[in-house]
Protein backbone atom coordinates (compact mmCIF):
# COMPACT_ATOMS: atom_id res chain seq x y z
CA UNK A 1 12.60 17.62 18.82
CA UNK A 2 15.14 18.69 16.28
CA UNK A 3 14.13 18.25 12.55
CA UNK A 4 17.28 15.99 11.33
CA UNK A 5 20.63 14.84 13.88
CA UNK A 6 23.68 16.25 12.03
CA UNK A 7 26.03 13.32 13.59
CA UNK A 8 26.15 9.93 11.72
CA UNK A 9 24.15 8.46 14.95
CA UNK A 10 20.72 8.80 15.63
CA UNK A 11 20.67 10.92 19.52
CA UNK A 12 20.71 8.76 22.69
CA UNK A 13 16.84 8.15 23.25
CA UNK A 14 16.28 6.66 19.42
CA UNK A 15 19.38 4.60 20.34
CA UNK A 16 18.24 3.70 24.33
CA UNK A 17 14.64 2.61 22.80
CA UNK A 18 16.90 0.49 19.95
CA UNK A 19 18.36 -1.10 22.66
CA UNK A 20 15.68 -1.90 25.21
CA UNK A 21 13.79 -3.59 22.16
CA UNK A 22 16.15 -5.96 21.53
CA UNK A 23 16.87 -4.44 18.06
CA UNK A 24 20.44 -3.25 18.86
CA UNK A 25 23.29 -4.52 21.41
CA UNK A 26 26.77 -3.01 20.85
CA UNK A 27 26.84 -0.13 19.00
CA UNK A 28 30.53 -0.85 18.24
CA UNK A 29 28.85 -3.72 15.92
CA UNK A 30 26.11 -1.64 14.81
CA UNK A 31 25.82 0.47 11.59
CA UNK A 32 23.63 4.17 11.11
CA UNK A 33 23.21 5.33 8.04
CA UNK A 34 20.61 8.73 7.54
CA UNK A 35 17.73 7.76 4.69
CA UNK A 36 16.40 10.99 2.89
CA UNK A 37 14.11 11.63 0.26
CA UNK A 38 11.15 12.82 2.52
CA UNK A 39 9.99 15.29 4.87
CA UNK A 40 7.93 14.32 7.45
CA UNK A 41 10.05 11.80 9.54
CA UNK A 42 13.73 10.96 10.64
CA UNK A 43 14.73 7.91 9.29
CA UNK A 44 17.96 5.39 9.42
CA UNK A 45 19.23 2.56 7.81
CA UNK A 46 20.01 0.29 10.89
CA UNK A 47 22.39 -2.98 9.74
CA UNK A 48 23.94 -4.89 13.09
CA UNK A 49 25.77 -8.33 12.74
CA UNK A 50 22.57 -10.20 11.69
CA UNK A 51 20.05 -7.78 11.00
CA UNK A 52 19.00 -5.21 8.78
CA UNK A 53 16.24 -2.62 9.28
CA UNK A 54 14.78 1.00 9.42
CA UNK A 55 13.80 2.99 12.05
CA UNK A 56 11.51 6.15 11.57
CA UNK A 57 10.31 8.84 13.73
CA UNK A 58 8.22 11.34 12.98
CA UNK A 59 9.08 14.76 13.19
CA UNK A 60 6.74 17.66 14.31
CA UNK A 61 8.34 20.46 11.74
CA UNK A 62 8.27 19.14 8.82
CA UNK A 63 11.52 19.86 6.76
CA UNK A 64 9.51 22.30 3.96
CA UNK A 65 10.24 25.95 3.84
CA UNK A 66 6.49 26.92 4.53
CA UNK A 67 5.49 26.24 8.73
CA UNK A 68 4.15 22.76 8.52
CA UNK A 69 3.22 21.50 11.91
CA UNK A 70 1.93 18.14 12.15
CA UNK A 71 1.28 15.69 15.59
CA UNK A 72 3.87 12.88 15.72
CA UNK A 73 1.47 10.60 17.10
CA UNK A 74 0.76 9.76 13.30
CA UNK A 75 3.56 6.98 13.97
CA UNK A 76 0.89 4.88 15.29
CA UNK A 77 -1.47 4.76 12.62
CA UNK A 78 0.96 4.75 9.70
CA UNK A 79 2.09 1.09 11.55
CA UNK A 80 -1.72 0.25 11.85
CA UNK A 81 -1.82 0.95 8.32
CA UNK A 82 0.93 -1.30 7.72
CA UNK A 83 0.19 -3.95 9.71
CA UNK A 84 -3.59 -3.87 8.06
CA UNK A 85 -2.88 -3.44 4.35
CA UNK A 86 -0.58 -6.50 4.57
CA UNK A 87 -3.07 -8.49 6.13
CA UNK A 88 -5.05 -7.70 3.13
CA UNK A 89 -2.45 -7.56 0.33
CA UNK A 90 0.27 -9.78 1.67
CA UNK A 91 3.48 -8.29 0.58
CA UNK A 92 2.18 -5.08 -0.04
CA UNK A 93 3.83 -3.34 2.91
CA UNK A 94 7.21 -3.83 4.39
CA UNK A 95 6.58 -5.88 7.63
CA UNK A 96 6.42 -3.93 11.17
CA UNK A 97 9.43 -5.77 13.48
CA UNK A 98 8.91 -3.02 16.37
CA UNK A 99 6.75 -0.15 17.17
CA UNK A 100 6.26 2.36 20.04
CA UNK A 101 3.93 4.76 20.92
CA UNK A 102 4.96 6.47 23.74
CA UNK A 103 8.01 7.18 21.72
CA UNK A 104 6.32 7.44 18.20
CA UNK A 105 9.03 5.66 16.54
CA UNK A 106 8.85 1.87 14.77
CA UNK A 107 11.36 -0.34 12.88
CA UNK A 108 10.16 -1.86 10.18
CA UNK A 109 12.15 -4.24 7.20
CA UNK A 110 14.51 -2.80 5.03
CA UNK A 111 14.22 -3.68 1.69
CA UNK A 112 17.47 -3.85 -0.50
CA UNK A 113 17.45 -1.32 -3.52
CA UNK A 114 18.63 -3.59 -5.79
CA UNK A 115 15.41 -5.62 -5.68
CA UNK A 116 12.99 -2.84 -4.85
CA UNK A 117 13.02 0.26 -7.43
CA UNK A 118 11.40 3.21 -6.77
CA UNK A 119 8.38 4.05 -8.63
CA UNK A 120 9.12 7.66 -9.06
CA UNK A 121 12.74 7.46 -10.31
CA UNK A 122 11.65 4.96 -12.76
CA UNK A 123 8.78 7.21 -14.09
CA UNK A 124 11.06 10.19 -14.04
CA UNK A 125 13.67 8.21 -16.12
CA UNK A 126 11.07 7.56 -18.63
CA UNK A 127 11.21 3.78 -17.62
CA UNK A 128 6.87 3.60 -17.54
CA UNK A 129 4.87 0.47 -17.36
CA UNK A 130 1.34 1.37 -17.45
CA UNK A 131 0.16 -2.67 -16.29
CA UNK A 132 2.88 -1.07 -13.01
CA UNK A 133 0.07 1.31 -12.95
CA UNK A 134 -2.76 -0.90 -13.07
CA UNK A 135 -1.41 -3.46 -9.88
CA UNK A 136 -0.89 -0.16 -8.07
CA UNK A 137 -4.46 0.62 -8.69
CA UNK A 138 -5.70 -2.87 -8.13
CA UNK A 139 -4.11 -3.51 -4.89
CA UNK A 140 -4.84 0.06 -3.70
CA UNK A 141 -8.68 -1.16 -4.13
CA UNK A 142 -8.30 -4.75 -2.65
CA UNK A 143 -7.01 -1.97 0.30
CA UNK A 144 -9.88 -0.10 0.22
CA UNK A 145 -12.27 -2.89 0.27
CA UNK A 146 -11.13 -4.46 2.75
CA UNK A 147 -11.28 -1.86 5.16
CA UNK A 148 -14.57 0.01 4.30
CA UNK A 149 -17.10 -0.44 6.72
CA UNK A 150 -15.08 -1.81 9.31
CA UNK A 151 -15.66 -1.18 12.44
CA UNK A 152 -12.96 -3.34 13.56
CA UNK A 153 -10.23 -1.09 11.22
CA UNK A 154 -12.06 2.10 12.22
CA UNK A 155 -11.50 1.77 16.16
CA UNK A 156 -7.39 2.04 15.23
CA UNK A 157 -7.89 5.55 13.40
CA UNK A 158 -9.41 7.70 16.10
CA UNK A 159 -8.17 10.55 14.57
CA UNK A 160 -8.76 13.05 11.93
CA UNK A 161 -6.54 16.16 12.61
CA UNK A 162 -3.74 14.59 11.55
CA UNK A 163 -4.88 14.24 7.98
CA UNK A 164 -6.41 17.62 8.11
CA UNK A 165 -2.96 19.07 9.19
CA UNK A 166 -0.69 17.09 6.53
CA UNK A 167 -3.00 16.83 3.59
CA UNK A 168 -6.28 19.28 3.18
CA UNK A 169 -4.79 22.49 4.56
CA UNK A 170 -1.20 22.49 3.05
CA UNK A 171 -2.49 21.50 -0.20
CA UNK A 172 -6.06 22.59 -1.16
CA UNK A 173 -6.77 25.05 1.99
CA UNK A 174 -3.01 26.77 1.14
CA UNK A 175 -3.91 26.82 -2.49
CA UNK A 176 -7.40 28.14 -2.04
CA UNK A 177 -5.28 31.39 -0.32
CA UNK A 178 -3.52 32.05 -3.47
CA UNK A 179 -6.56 31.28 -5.62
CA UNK A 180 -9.32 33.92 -3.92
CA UNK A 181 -11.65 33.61 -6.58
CA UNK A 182 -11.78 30.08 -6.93
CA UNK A 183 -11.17 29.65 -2.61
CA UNK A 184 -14.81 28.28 -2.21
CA UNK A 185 -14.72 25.36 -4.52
CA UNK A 186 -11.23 24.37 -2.82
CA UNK A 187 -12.49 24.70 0.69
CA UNK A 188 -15.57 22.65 -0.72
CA UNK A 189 -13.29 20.10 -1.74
CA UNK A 190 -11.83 20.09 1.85
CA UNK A 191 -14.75 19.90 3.79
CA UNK A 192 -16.19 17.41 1.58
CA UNK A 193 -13.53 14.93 1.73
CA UNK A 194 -12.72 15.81 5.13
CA UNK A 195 -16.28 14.66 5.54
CA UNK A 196 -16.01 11.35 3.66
CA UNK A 197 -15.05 8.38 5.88
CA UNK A 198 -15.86 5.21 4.07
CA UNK A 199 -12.46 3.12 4.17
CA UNK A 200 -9.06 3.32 5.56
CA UNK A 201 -7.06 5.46 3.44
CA UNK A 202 -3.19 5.73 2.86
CA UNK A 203 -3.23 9.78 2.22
CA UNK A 204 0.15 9.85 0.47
CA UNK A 205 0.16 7.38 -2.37
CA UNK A 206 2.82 8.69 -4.49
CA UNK A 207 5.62 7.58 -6.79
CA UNK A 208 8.38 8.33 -4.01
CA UNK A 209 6.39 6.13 -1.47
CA UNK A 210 6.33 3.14 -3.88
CA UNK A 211 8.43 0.38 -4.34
CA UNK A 212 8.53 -1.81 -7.68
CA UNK A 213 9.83 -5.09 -5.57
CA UNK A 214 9.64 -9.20 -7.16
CA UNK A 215 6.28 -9.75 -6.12
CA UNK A 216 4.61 -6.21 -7.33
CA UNK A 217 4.04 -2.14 -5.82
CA UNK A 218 5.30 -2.00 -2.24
CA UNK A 219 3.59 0.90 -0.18
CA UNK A 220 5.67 2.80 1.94
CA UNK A 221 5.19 6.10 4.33
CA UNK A 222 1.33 6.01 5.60
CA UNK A 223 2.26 8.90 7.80
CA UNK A 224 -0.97 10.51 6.58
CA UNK A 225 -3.78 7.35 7.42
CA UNK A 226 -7.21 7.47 8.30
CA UNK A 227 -10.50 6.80 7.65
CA UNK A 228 -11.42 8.51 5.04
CA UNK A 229 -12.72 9.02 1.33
CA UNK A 230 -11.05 6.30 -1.06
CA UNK A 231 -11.20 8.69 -3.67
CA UNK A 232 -8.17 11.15 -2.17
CA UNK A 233 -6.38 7.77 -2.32
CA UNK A 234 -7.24 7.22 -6.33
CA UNK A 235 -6.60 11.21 -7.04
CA UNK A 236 -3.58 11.89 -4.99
CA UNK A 237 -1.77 9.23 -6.88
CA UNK A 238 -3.13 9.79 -10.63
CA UNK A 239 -2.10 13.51 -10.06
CA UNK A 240 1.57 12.31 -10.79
CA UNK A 241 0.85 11.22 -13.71
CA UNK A 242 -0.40 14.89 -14.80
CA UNK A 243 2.42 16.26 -13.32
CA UNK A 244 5.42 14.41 -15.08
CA UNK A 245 4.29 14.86 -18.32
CA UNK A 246 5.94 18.42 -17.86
CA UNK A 247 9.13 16.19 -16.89
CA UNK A 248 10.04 14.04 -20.13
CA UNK A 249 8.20 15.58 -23.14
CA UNK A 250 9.14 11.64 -25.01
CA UNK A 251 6.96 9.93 -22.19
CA UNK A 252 3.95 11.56 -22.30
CA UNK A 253 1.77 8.90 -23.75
CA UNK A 254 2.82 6.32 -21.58
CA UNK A 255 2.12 8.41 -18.41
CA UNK A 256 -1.19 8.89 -20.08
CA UNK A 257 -1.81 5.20 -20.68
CA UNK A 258 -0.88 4.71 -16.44
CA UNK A 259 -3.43 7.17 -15.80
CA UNK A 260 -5.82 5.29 -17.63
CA UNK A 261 -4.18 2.18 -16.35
CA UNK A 262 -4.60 2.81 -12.61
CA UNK A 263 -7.84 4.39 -12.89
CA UNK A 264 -9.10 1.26 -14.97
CA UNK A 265 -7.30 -1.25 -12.52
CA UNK A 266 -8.93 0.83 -9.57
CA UNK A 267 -12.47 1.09 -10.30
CA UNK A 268 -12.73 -2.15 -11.29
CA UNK A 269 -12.47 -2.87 -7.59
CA UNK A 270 -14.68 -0.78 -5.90
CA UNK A 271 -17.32 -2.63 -4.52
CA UNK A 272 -18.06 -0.53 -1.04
CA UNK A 273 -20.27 1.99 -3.31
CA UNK A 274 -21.11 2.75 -6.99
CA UNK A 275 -18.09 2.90 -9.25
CA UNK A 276 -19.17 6.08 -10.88
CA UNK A 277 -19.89 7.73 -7.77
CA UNK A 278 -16.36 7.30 -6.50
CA UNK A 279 -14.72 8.22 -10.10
CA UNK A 280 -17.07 11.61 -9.50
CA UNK A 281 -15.30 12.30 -6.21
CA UNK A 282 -11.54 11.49 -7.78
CA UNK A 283 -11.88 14.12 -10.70
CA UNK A 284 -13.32 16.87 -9.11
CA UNK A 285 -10.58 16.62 -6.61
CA UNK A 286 -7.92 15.79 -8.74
CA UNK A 287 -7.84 19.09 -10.36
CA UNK A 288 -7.67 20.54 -6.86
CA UNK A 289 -4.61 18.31 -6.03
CA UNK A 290 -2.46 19.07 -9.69
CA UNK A 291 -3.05 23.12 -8.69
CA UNK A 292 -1.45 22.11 -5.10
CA UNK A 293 0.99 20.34 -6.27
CA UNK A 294 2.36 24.32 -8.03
CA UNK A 295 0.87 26.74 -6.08
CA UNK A 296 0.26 24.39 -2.05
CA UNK A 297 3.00 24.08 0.88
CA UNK A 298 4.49 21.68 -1.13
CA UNK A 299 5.29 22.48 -4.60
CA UNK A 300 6.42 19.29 -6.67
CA UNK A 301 10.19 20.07 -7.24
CA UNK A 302 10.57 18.84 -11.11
CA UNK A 303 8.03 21.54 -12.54
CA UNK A 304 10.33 25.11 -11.97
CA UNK A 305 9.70 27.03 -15.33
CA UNK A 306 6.79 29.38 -15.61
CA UNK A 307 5.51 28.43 -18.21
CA UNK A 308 5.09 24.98 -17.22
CA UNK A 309 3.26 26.29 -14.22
CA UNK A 310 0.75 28.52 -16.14
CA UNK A 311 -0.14 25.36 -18.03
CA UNK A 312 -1.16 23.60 -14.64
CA UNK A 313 -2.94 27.02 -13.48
CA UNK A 314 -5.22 27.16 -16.72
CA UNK A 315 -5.87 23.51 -17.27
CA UNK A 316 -6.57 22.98 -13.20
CA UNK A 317 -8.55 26.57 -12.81
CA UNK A 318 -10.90 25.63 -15.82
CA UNK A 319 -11.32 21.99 -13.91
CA UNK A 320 -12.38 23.59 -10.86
CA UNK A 321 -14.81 26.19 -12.30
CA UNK A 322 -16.35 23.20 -14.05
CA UNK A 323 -16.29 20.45 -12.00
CA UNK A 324 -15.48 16.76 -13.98
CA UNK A 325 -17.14 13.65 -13.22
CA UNK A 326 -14.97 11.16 -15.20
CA UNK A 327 -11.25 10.51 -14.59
CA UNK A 328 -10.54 10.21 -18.90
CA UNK A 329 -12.43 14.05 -18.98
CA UNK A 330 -9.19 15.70 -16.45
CA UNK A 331 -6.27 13.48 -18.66
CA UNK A 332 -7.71 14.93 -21.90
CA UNK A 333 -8.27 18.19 -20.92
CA UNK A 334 -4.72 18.09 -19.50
CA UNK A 335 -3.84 16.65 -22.66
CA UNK A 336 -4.96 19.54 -24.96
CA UNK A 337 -3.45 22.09 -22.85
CA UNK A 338 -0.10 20.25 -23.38
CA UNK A 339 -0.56 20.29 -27.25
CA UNK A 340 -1.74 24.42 -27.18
């Protein structure tokens, strides 16, 4: 499978498997446009004379400089994701119109831009709303809940390689190669969470795969879903947070207050286990996640000067060596590194 088609079409099998759906008739009254902003799938804009949607495949090379191999059979469970968390959260996803497995692709709504801003760009711009923060968090917990335990959820998730492949080992395994003397607590924090299946998780809850629509956070891209720990979920996402505070100097409180925001508007859903032992899992593993996020597979690409990275090496090392249990200890540690 090539990583990206360089014509303005999809190739002829996306377009065959358009057609025998239904989706498409004549392509003379059909529209392609190529979507970017992500890695791990090919995606297009699709508009015909009465219908507007996206198609995405997954791609087995992902489009990162480092090898990043990862099984395109995750199509399957990012739309049982979808399909699941919208049951829960109605509105939370965009809805599934067409999914195959055999050929690991699905079409799903499009949702216009002009409605549906995404969360990243408006945090990058400086445009932060920490009670944004707090529905995220809320809704990401009314997820959680709803799934954990389920047998019923479980049975669609089979599978844990896939997370294993696009999550633990490009981010903390990778790190833990360029970290030797801090490698066991980051292969800890692997095997631990690798070991952690309590609800169905999203894996990739970032900025980019947000939407700020009408009716509150839309979730996109759940390439990366499983069964797994709820606190990944929690961490993953609060780790932005951290990270763009190296982005726009002028916003730093109110990224801080979104932290808190989330992680207030999260735990105050968890009701699958103890509050505190969750928040115990998210900050040791968050500090795991902001080293990654320099030094992993997949470097954020806003933080490029030095000295911006030593910052996230000392403040993330020390958090490693000495393991937090509370979410408020990682933001103020992060905090006074940022005022040294």
């Amino acid at each position: 499978m090539s990583t990206r088609p360089s014509s303005r079409q999809p190739d002829r099998a996306l377009i065959g498997v358009l057609k025998d759906a239904g989706l498409i008739e004549s392509l003379g009254e059909t529209t392609f446009e190529p979507l970017t902003g992500g890695v791990s799938s090919e995606i297009w804009k699709v508009e015909t004379s009465d219908l507007t949607f996206c198609v995405k495949r997954a791609l087995k090379q992902l489009n990162v400089t480092a090898l990043w191999l990862a099984p395109v059979e995750r199509n399957r469970f990012e739309v049982a994701w979808f399909r699941t968390a919208n049951g829960i959260v109605p509105g939370s996803t965009p809805r599934v119109l067409f999914d195959d497995d055999e050929a690991n692709w699905f079409a799903m709504e499009y949702l216009q831009p002009g409605d549906h801003a995404v969360w990243k760009s408006e945090l990058l711009d400086g445009r932060v709303q920490p009670a944004i923060a707090a529905e995220v968090g809320r809704r990401l917990a009314a997820i959680h809940a709803g799934t954990a335990g389920s047998a019923e959820v479980a049975v669609q998730f089979p599978r844990t390689d896939i997370f294993q492949a696009i999550r633990l080992e490009p981010y903390l395994e990778a790190t833990a190669e360029r970290h030797q003397d801090i490698a066991p607590n980051l292969y800890e924090l692997s095997r631990r969470t690798a070991g952690t299946r309590l609800a169905m998780i999203h894996g990739d809850v970032s900025p980019k795969n947000i939407l700020i629509g009408p009716n509150g956070p839309v979730f996109l891209d759940a390439e990366c879903a499983t069964i797994g720990d709820p606190a990944f979920d929690l961490a993953f996402c609060l780790n932005h947070f951290l990270l763009k505070c190296l982005s726009n100097e002028s916003a730093q409180p109110a990224y801080a207050a979104s932290f808190q925001a989330m992680a207030s508007g999260y735990l105050g859903g968890v009701e699958w286990e103890e509050a505190d032992v969750l928040e115990r899992r998210a900050a040791s593993l968050l500090p795991g996640l902001f080293l990654a996020r320099i030094d992993g597979k997949s470097p954020v690409e806003y933080v490029t000067e030095e000295d911006d990275k030593r910052k996230v090496r000392r403040c993330a090392r020390g958090l490693i060596k000495a393991p937090p249990s509370r979410l408020e200890e990682v933001i103020a540690a992060w905090q006074r590194e940022l005022a040294s």
